[in-house]
Protein backbone atom coordinates (compact mmCIF):
# COMPACT_ATOMS: atom_id res chain seq x y z
CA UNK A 1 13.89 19.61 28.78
CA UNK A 2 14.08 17.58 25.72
CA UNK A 3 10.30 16.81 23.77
CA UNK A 4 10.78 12.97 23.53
CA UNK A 5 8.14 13.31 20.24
CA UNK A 6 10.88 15.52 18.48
CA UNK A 7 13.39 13.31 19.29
CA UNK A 8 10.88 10.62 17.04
CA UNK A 9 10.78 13.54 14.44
CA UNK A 10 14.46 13.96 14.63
CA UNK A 11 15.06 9.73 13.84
CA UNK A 12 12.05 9.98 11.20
CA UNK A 13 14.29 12.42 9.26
CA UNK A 14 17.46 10.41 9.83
CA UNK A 15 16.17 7.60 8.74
CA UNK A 16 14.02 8.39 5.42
CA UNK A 17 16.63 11.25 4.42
CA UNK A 18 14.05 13.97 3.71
CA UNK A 19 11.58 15.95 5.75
CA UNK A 20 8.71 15.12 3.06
CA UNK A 21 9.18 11.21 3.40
CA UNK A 22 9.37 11.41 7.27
CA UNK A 23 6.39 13.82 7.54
CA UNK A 24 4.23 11.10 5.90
CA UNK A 25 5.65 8.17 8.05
CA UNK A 26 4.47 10.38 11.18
CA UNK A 27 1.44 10.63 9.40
CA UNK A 28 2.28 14.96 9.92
CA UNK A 29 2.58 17.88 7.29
CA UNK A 30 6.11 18.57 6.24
CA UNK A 31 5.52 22.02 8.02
CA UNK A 32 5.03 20.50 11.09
CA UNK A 33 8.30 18.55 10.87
CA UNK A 34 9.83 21.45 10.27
CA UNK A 35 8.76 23.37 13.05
CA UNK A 36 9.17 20.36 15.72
CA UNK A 37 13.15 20.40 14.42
CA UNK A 38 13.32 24.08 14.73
CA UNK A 39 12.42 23.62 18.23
CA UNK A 40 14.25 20.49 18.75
CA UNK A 41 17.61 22.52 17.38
CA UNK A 42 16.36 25.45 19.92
CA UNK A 43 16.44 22.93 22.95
CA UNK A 44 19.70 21.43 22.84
CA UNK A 45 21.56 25.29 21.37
CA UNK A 46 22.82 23.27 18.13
CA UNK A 47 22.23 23.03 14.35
CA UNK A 48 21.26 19.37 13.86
CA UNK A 49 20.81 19.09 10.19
CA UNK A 50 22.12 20.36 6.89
CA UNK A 51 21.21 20.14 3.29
CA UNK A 52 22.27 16.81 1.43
CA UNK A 53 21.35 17.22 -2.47
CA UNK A 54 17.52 16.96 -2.41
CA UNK A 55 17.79 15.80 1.24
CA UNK A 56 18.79 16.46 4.30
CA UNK A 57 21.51 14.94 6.60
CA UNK A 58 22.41 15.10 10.28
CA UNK A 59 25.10 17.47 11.57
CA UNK A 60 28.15 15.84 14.29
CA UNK A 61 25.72 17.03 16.66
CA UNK A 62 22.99 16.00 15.37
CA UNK A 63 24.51 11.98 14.88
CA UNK A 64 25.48 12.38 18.79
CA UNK A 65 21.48 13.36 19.50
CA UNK A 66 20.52 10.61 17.47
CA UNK A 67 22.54 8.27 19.38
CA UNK A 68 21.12 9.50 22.91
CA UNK A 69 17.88 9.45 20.99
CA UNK A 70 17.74 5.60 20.06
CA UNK A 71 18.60 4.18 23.72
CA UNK A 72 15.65 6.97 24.96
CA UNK A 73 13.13 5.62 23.12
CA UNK A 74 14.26 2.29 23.81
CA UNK A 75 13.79 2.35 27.25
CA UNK A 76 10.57 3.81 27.22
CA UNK A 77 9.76 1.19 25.33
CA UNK A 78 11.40 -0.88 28.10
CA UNK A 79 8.96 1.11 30.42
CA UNK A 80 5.93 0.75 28.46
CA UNK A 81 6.18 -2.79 28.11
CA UNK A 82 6.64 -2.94 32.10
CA UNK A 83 3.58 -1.08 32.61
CA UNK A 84 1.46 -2.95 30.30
CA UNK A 85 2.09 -6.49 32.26
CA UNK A 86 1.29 -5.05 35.37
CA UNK A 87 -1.80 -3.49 34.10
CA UNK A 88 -3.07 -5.38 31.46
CA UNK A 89 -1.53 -8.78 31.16
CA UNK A 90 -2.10 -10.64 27.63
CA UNK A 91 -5.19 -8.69 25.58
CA UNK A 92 -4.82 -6.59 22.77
CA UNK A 93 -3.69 -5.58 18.92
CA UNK A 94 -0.51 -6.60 17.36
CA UNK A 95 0.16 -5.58 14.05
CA UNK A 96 3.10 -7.75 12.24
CA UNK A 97 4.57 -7.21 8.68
CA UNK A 98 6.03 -9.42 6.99
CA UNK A 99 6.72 -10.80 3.32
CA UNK A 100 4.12 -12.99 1.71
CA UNK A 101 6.32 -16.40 1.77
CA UNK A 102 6.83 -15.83 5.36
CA UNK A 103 3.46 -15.18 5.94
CA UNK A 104 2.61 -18.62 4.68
CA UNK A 105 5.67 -19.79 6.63
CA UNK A 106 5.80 -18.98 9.63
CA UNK A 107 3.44 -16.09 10.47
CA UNK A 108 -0.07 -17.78 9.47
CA UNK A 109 1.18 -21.19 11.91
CA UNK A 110 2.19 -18.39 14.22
CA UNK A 111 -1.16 -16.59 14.56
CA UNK A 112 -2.88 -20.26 14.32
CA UNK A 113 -0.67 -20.91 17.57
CA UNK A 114 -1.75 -17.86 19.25
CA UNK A 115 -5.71 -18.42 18.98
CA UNK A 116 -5.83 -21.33 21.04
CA UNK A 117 -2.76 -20.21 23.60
CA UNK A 118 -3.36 -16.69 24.17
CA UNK A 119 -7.04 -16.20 22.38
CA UNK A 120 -7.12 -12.05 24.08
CA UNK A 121 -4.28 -11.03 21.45
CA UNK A 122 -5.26 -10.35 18.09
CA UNK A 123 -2.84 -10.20 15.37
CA UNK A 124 -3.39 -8.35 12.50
CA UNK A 125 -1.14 -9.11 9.41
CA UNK A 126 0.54 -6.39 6.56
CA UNK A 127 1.54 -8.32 3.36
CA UNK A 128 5.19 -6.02 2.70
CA UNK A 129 8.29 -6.93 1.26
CA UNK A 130 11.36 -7.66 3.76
CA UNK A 131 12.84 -3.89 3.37
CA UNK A 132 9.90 -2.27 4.04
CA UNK A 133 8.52 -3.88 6.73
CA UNK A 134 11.84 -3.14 9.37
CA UNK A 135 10.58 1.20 8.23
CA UNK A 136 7.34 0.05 9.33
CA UNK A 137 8.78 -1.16 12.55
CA UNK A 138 11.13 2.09 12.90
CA UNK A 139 7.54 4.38 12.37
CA UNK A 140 5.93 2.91 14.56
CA UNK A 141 3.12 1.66 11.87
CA UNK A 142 3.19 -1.85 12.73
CA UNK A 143 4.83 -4.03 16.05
CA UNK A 144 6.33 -6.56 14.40
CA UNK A 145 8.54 -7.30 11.01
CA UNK A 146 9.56 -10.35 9.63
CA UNK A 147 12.54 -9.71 7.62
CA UNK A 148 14.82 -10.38 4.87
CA UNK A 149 18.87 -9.57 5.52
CA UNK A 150 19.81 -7.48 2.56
CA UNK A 151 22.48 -5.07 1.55
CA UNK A 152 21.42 -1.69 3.27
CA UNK A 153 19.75 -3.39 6.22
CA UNK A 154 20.16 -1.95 9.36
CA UNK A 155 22.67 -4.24 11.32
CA UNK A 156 22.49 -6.64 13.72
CA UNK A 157 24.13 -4.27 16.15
CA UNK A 158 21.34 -1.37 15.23
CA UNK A 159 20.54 -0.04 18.41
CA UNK A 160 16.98 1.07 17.25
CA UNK A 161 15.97 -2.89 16.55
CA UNK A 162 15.49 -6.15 18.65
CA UNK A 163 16.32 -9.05 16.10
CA UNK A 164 15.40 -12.77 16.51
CA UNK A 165 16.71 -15.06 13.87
CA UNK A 166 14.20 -16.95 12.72
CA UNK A 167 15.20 -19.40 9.68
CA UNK A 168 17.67 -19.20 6.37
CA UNK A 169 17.14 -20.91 3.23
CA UNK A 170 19.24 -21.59 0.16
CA UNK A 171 18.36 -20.17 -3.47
CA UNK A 172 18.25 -22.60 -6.01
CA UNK A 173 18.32 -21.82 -9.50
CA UNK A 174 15.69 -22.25 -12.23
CA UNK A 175 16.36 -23.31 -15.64
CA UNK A 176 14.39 -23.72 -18.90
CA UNK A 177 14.35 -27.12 -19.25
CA UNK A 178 15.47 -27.44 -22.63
CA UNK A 179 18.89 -25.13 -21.25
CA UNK A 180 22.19 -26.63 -21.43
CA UNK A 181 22.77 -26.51 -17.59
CA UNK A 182 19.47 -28.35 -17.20
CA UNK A 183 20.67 -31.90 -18.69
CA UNK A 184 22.73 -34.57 -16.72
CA UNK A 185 20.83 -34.96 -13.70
CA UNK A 186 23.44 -36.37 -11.64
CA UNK A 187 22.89 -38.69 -8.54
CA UNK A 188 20.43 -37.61 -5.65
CA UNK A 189 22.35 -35.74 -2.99
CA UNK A 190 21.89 -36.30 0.68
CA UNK A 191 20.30 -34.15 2.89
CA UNK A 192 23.15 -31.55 4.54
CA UNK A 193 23.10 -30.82 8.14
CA UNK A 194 22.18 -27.44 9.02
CA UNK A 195 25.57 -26.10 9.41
CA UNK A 196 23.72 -23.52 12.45
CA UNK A 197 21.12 -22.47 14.00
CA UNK A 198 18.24 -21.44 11.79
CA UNK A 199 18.88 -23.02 8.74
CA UNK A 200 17.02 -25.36 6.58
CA UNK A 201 16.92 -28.69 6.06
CA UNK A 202 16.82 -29.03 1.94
CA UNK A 203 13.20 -30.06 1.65
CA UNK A 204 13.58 -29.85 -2.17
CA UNK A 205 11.06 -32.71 -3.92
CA UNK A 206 13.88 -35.09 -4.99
CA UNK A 207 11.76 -36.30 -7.79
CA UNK A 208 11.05 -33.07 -9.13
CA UNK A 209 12.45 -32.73 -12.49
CA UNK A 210 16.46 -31.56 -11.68
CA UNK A 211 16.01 -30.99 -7.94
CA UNK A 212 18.45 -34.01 -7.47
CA UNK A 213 20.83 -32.42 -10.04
CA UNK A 214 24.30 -31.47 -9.79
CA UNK A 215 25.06 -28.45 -8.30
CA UNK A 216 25.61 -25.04 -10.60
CA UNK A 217 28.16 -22.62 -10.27
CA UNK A 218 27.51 -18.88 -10.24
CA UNK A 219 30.26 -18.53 -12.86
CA UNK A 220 28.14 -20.98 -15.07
CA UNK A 221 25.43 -18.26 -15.19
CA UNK A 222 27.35 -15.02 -16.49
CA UNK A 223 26.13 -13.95 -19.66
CA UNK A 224 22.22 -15.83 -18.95
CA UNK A 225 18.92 -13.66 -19.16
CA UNK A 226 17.39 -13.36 -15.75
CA UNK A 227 14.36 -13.08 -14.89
CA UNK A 228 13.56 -11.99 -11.20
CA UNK A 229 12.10 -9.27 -8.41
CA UNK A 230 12.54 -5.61 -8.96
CA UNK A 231 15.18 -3.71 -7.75
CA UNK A 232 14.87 -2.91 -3.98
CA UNK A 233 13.27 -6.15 -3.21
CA UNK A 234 15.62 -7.39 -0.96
CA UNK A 235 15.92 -10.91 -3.39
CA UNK A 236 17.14 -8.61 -6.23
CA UNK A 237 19.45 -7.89 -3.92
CA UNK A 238 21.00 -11.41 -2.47
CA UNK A 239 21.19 -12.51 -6.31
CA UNK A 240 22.82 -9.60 -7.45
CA UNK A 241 25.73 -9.85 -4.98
CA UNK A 242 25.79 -13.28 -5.77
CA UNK A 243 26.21 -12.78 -9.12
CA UNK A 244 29.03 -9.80 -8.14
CA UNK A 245 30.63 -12.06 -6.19
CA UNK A 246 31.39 -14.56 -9.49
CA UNK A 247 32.47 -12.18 -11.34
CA UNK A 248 29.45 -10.20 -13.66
CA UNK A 249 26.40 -8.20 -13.71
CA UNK A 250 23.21 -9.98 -14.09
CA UNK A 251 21.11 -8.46 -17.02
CA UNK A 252 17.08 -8.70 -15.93
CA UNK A 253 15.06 -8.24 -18.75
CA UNK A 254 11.91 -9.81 -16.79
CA UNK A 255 10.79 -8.58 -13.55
CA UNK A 256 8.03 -9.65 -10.94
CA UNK A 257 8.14 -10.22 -7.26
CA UNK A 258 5.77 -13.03 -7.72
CA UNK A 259 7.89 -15.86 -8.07
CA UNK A 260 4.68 -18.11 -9.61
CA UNK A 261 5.37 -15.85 -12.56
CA UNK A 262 9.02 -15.91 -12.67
CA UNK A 263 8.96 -19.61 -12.84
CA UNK A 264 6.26 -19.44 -15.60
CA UNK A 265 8.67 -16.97 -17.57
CA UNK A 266 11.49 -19.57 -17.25
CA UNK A 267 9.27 -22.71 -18.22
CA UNK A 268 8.34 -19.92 -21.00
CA UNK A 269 12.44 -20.21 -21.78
CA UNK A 270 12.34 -16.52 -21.33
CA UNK A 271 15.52 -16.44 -19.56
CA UNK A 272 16.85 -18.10 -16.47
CA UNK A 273 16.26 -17.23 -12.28
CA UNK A 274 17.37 -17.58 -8.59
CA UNK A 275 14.55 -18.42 -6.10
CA UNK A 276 14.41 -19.20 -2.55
CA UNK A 277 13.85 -22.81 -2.00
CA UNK A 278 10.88 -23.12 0.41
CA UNK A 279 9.24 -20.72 -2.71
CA UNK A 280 9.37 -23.57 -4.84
CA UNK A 281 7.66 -26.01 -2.59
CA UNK A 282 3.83 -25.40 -3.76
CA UNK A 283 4.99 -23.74 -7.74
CA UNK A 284 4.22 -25.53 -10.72
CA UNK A 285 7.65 -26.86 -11.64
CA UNK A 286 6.45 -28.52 -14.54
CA UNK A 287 8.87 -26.98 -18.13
CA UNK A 288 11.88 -26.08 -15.96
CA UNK A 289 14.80 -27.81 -14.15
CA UNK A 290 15.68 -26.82 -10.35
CA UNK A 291 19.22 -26.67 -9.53
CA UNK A 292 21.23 -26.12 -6.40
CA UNK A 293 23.69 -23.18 -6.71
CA UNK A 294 26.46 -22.73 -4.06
CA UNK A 295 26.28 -19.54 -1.93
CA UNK A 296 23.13 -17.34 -1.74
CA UNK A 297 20.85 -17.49 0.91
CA UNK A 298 17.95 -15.97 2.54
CA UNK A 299 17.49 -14.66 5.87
CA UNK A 300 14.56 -14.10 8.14
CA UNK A 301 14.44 -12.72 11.48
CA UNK A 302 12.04 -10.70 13.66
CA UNK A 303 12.69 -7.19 14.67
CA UNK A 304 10.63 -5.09 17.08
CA UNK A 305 11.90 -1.91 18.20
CA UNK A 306 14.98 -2.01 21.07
CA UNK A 307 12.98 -2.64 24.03
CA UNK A 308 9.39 -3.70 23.03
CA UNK A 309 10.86 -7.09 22.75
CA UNK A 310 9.90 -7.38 26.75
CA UNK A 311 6.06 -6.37 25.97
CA UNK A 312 3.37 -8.76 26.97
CA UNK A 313 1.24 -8.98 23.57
CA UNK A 314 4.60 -9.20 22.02
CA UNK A 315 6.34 -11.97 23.74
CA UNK A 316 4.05 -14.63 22.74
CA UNK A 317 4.05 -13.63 19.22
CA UNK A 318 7.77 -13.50 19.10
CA UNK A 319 7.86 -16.79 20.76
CA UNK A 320 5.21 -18.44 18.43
CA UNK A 321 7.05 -17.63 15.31
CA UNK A 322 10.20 -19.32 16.99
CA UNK A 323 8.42 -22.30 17.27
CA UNK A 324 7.32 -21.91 13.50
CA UNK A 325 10.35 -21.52 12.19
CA UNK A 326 11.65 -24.10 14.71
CA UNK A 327 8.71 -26.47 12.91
CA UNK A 328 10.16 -25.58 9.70
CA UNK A 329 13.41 -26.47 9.85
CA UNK A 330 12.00 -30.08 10.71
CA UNK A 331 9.97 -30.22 7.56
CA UNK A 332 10.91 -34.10 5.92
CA UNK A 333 12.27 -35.00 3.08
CA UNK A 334 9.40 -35.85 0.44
């Protein structure tokens, strides 16, 4: 018989790539990782993993394991969530990460929701970035993630998660506004239909200072200074593609995940950036020019592990940031 809590150990290590990193996501010593593989390896007659540089990887039989292991610990997730509406109906802890726009967004409106509707579940809220919220999820630290899509995410076919899209927005670019991109403000643009579900309208101010401008090509910005997050925020990410996608390498020589300060750096004409446009709703805009750029956007979803997404604290969570983000995409123009 197979230990279903090595089979955790066994996706721990599969997923952060070293027995060190999983050992503190299971909250264990390294040692006893070690010793719950041995065992694991023991059970099923196999080798499971092999040395990868400084890491570890998973052997052909260890992959086929892991695939066995993701649907079992779905389903008991399936059966936990089953057993926790007959027995205890709507009363209890959720714990949701999520990335501090969102927050603001849709999780804060969410939680405001739940307090009158469902007043016996309690949310608590982790402020983490997009990328490391979904590990979170995966560990078993927290219930919930609201995410960001970004290169390296797991898929929308991952068999570990449960995704539910919850809203997209476009990036529009910041300029000095002094920059030569910044002049010729062009007519106002209409509003575009969403073009599907879960995308914005364009709630840009169209009296902010270049926020009815004329549209910027990512071409136009080869060669710029940027100013933006660090690497492995998953924004870093979306912009770089972007800007791989037209043709160069972005050169940051200013970074901050706080994208108050990355304005102020560009009002500062310390270079130019790419933010999300729902982040520019309550920044001081005042020294730089907002421009829409063609291509890049950001998207949020939900994930819960495969199976949870049945649970009865869960369901009205899930359900109350749809009906956020649902809220959101009706925001006027102003």
């Amino acid at each position: 018989m197979i230990d279903t809590r090595r089979l955790r150990t066994l996706r721990a290590v599969a997923d952060h790539r070293t027995v060190t990193a999983a050992a503190a996501a299971l909250h264990l010593t390294p040692s006893a990782v070690s010793q719950q593989l041995v065992a694991l390896e023991h059970e099923v007659g196999h080798r499971l993993l092999e040395r990868d540089g400084r890491g570890v990887r998973l052997t052909a039989v260890g992959r086929i394991l892991l695939g066995h292991t993701n649907e079992v610990l779905a389903q008991l997730e399936r059966a936990e969530a089953d057993i926790a509406a007959y027995t205890t109906g709507t009363a209890g802890e959720v714990k949701a990460a999520s990335f501090a726009t969102a927050i603001g967004l849709v999780v804060a409106p969410a939680v405001g929701a739940l307090r009158s509707k469902e007043p016996g579940i309690q949310v608590r809220v982790l402020d983490a970035e997009g990328d490391q919220s979904l590990t979170m999820v995966l560990d078993g630290a927290v219930d919930v993630a609201v995410a960001v899509e970004y290169r390296g995410a797991p898929a929308e076919d991952d068999r570990r998660l449960s995704r539910i899209p919850l809203y997209s927005e476009p990036f529009d670019v910041v300029l000095p506004g002094d920059h030569p991109l910044a002049r010729g403000s062009g007519e106002p643009r209409e509003p575009a239909e969403p073009r599907e579900s879960g995308e914005l309208w364009d709630s840009t101010n169209p009296d902010a200072p270049g926020a009815a401008g004329r549209e910027v090509a990512m071409a136009d910005l080869a060669g710029e200074t940027w100013i933006g997050p660090y690497p492995g925020n998953p924004c870093h990410d979306v912009i770089a593609l972007a800007c791989e996608h037209a043709g160069f390498t972005p050169e940051f020589a200013h970074s901050s995940d706080d994208f108050d300060a990355v304005i102020a750096l560009a009002a500062a004409g310390a270079g130019v950036a790419m933010v999300p446009r729902l982040a520019l709703r309550t920044a001081d805009l005042s020294g730089v020019v907002v421009r829409p750029v063609a291509g890049p956007e950001r998207r949020v979803f939900a994930a819960v592990r495969r199976g949870a997404e049945r649970h009865p604290l869960l369901v009205p969570l899930l359900d109350a940031l749809t009906d956020a983000a649902t809220a959101l995409r009706r925001i006027p123009h102003r």
